[in-house]
C-alpha atoms as a PDB file:
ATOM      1  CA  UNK A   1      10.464  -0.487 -24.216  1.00  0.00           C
ATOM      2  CA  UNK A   2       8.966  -1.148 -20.632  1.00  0.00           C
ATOM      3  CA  UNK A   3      12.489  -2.577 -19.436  1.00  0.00           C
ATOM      4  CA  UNK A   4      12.925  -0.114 -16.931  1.00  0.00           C
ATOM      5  CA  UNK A   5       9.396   0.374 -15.329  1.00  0.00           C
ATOM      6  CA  UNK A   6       9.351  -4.130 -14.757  1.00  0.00           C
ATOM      7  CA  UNK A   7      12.298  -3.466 -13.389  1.00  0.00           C
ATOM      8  CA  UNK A   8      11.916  -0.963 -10.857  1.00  0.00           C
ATOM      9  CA  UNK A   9       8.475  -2.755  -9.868  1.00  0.00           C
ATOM     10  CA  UNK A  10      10.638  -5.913  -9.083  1.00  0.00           C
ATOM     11  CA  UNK A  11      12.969  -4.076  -7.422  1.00  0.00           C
ATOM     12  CA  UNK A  12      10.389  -2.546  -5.294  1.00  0.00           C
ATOM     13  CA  UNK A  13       8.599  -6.083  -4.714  1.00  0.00           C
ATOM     14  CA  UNK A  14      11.626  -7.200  -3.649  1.00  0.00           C
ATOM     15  CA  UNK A  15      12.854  -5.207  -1.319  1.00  0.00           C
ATOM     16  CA  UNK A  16       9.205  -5.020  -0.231  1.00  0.00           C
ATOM     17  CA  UNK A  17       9.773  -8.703   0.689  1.00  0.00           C
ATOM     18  CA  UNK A  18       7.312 -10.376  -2.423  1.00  0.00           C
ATOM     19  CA  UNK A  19       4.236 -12.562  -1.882  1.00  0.00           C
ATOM     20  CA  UNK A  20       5.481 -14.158   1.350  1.00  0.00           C
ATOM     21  CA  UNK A  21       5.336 -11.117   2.850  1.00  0.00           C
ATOM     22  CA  UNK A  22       2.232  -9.854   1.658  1.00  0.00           C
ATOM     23  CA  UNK A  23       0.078 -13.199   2.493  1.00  0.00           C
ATOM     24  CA  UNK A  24       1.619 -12.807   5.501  1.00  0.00           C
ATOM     25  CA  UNK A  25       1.159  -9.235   6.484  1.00  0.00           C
ATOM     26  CA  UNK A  26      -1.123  -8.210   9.783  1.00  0.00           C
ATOM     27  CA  UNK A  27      -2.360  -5.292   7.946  1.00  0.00           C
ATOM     28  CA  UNK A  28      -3.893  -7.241   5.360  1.00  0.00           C
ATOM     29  CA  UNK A  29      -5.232  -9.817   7.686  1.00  0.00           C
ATOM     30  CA  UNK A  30      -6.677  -6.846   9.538  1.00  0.00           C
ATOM     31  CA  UNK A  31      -8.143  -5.507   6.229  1.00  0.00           C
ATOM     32  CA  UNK A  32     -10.258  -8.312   5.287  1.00  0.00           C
ATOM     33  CA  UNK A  33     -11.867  -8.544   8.420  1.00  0.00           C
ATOM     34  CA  UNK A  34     -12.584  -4.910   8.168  1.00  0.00           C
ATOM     35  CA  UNK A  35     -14.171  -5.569   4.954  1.00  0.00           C
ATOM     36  CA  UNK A  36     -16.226  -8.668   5.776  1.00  0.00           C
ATOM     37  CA  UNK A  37     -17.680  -6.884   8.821  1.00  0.00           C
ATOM     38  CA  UNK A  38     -18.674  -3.573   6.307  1.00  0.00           C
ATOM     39  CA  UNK A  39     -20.038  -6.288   3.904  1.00  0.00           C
ATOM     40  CA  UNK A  40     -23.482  -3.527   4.076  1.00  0.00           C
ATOM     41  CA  UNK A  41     -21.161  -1.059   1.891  1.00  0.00           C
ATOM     42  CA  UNK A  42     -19.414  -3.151  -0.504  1.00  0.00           C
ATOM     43  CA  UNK A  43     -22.186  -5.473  -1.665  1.00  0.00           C
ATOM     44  CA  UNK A  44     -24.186  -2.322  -2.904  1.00  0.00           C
ATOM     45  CA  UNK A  45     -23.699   0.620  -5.757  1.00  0.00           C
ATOM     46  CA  UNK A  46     -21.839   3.669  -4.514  1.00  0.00           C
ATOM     47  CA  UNK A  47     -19.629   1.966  -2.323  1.00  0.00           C
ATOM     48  CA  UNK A  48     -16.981   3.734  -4.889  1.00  0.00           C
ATOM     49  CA  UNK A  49     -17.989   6.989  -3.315  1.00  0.00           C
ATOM     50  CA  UNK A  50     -16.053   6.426   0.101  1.00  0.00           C
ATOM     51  CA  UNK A  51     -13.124   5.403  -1.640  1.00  0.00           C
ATOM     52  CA  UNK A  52     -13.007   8.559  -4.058  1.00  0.00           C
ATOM     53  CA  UNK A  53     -13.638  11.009  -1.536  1.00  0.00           C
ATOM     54  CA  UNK A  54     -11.149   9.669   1.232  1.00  0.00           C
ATOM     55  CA  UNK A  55      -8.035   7.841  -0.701  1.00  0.00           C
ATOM     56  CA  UNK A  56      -6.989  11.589  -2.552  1.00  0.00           C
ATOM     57  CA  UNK A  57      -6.537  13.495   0.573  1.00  0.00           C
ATOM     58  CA  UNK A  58      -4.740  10.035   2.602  1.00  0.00           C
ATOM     59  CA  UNK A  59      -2.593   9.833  -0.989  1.00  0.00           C
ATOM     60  CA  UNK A  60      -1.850  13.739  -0.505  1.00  0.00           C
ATOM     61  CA  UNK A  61      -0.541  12.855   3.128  1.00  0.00           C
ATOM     62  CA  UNK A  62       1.471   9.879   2.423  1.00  0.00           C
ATOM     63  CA  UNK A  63       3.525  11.507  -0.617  1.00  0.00           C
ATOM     64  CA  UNK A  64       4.085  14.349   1.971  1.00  0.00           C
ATOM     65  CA  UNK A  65       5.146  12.338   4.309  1.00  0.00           C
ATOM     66  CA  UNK A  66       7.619   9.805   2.468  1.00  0.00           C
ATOM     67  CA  UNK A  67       9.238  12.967   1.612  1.00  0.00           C
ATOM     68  CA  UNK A  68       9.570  14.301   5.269  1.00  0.00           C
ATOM     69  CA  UNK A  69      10.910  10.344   5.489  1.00  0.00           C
ATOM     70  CA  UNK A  70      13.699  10.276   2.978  1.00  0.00           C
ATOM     71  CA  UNK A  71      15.237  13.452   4.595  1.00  0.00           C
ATOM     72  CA  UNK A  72      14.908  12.075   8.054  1.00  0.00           C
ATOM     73  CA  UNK A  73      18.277  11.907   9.837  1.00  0.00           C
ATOM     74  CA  UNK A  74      21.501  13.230   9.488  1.00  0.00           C
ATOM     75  CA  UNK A  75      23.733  11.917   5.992  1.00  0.00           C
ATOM     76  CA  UNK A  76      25.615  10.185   8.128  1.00  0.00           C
ATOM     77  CA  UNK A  77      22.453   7.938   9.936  1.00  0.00           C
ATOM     78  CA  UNK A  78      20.607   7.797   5.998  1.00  0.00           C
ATOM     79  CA  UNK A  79      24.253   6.436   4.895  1.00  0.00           C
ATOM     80  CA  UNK A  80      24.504   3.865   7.462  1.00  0.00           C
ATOM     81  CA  UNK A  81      20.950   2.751   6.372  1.00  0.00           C
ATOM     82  CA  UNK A  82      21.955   1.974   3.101  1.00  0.00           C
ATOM     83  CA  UNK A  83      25.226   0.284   3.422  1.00  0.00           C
ATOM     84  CA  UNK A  84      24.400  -3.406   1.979  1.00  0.00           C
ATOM     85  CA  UNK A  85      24.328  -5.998   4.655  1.00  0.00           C
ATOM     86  CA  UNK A  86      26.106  -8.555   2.113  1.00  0.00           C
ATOM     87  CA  UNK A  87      27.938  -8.624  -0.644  1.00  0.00           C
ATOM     88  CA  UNK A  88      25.357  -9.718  -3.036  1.00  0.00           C
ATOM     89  CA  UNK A  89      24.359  -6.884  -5.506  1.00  0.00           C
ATOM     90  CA  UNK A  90      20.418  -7.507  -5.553  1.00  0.00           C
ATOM     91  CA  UNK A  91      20.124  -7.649  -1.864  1.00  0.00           C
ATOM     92  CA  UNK A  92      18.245  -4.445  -0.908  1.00  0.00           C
ATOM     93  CA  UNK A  93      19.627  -2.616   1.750  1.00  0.00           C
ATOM     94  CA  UNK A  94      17.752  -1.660   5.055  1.00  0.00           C
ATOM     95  CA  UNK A  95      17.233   1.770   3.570  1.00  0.00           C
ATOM     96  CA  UNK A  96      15.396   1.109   0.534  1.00  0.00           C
ATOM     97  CA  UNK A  97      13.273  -1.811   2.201  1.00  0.00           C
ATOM     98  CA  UNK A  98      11.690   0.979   4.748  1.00  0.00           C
ATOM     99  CA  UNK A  99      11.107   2.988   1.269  1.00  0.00           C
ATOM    100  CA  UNK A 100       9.794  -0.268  -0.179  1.00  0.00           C
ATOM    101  CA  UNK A 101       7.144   0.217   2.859  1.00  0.00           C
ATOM    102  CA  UNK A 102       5.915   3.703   1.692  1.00  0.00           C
ATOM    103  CA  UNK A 103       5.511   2.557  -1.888  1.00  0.00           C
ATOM    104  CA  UNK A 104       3.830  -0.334  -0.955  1.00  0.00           C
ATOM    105  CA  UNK A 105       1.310   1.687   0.801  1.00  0.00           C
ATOM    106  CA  UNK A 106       1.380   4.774  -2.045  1.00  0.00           C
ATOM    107  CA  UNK A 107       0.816   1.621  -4.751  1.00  0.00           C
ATOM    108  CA  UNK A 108      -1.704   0.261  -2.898  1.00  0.00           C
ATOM    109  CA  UNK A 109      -3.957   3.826  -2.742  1.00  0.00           C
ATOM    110  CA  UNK A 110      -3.402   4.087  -6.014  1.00  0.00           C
ATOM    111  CA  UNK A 111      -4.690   1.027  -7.340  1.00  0.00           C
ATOM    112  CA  UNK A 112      -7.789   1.556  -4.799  1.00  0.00           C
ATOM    113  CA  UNK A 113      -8.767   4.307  -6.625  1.00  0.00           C
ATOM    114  CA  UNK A 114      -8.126   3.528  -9.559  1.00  0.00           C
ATOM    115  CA  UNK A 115     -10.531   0.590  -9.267  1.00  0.00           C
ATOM    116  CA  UNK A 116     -13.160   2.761  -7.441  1.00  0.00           C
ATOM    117  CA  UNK A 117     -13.020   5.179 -10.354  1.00  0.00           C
ATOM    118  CA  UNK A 118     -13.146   2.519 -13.082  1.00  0.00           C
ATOM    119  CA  UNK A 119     -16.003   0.796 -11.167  1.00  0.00           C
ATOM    120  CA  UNK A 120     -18.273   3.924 -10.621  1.00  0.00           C
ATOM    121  CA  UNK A 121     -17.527   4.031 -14.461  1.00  0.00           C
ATOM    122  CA  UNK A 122     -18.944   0.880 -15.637  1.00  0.00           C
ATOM    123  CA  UNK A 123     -21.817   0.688 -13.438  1.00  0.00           C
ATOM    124  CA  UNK A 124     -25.379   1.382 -15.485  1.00  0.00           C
ATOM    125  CA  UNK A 125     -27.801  -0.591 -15.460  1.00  0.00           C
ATOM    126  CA  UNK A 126     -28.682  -3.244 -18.345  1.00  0.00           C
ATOM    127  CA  UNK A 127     -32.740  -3.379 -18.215  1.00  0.00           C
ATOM    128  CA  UNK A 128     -32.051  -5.385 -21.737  1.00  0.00           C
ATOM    129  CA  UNK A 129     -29.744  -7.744 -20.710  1.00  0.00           C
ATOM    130  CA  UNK A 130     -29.753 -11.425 -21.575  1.00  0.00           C
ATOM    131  CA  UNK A 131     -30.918 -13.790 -18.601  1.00  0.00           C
ATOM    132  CA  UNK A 132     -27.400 -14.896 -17.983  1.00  0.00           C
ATOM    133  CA  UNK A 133     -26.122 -11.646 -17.346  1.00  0.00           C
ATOM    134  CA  UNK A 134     -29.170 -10.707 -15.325  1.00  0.00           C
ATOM    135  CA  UNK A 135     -28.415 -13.407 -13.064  1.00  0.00           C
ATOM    136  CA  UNK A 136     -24.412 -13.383 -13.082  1.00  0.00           C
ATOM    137  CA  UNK A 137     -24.574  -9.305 -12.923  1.00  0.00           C
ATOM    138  CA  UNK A 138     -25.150  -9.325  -9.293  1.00  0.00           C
ATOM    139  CA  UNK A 139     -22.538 -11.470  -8.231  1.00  0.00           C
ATOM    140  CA  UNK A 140     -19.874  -9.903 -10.389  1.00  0.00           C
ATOM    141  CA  UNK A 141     -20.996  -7.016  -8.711  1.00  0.00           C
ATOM    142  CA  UNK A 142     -20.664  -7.890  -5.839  1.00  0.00           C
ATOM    143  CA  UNK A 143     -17.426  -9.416  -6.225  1.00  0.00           C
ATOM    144  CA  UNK A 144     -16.242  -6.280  -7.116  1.00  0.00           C
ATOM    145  CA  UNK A 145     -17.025  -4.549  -4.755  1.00  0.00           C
ATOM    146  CA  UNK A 146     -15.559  -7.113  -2.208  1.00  0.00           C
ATOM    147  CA  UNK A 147     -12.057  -6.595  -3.995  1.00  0.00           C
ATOM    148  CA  UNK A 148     -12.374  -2.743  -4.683  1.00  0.00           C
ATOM    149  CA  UNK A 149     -13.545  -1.719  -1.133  1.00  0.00           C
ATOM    150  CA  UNK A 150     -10.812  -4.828   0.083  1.00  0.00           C
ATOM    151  CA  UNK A 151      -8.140  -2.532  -1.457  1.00  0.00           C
ATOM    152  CA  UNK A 152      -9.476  -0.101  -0.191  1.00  0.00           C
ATOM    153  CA  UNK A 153      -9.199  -0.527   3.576  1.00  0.00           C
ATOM    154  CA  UNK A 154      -5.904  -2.230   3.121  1.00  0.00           C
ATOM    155  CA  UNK A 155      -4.796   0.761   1.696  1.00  0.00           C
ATOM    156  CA  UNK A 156      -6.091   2.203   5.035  1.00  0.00           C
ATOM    157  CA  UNK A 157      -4.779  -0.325   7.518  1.00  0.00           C
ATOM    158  CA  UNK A 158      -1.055   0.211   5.308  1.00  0.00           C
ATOM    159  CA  UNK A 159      -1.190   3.442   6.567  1.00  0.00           C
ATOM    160  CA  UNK A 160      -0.686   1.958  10.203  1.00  0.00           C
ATOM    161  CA  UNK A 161       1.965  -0.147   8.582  1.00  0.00           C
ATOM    162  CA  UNK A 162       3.947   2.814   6.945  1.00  0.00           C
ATOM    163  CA  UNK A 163       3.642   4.839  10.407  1.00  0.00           C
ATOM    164  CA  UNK A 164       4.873   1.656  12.322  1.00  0.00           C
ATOM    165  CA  UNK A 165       7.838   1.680   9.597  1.00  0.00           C
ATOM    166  CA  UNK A 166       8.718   5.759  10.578  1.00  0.00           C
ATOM    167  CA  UNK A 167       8.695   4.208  14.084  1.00  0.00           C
ATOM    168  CA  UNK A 168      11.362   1.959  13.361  1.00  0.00           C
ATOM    169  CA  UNK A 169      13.360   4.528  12.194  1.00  0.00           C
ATOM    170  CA  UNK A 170      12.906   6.824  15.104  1.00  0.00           C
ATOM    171  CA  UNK A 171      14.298   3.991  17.586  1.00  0.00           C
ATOM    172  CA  UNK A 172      16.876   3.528  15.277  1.00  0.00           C
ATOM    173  CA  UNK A 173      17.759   6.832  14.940  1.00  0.00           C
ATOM    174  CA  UNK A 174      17.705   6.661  18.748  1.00  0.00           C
ATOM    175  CA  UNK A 175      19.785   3.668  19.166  1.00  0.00           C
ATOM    176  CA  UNK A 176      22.329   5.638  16.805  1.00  0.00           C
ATOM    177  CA  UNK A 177      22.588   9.268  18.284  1.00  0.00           C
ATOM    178  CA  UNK A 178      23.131   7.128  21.585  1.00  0.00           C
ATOM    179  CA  UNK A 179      25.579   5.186  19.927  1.00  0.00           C
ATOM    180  CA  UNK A 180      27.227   8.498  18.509  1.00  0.00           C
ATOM    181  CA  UNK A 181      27.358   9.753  22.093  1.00  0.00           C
ATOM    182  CA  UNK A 182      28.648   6.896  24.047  1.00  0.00           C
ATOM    183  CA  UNK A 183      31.270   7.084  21.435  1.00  0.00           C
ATOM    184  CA  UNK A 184      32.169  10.876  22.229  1.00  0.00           C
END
């Protein structure tokens, strides 16, 4: 029943370049010490009210923009993009690993939100609560916040990523109208 949608998420983390690539990205590097030095925000309620009232409008942007992307270039330019590099059917091509990019960062707002909205949504407090809870509330707590407002500012710092990534295709896009040229 869910074939499809695993599928299309593997395809994406994939071509997106899987854990390796994530563990090793600068922008989430950059992220966490982004979060660590806004500690003050995270480790307190209401933290989730940053995240709701930026990530929307960013989101808004970035599916704008990954539209203006996919129609950048001439057919020609978007067709020599996504000519496989090998013969191997699973290898992504060079096309859909700059989309890969964009989802990436589109996923990544999403799930920042989502866990900003779902956080604001469980938060109350518990006067009754057991002792154990009392004590382990904070900390979980806390530790939510850490990942919620992590996500969030990677989701942030992604967006330098993404722009870097319509970059790449400009000086490509260079490289081939000079190409074209030389060759006319």
């Amino acid at each position: 029943m869910y074939k499809g949608v695993f599928s299309i998420y593997a395809r994406y983390w994939n071509a997106y370049g899987g854990f390796s690539a994530l563990v090793r990205s600068f922008y989430l590097h950059a992220a966490l010490v982004i979060t660590l030095i806004c500690a003050n925000i995270w480790i307190n309620p209401g933290w989730w009210d940053q995240v709701t009232s930026i990530l929307p409008n960013v989101l808004g942007f970035t599916l704008g923009g990954f539209a203006i992307f996919i129609s950048f270039g001439d057919d020609k330019f978007r067709q020599l993009l996504a000519e496989p590099e090998t013969t191997e059917d699973d290898t992504p091509t060079a096309y859909v690993k700059l989309c890969s990019t964009f989802v990436h960062f589109i996923i990544i707002q999403i799930v920042a939100l989502l866990v900003a909205i779902i956080a604001k949504a469980v938060h109350f407090p518990w006067e009754s609560a057991p002792d154990l809870f009392k004590l382990a509330l904070p900390w979980l707590n806390g530790v939510a916040g850490l990942l919620g407002y992590a996500l969030f500012v990677y989701a942030l710092t992604s967006a330098l990523a993404a722009t870097m990534h319509v970059f790449r295709i400009a000086s490509m896009y260079e490289s081939y109208q000079r190409a074209k040229q030389d060759e006319g």
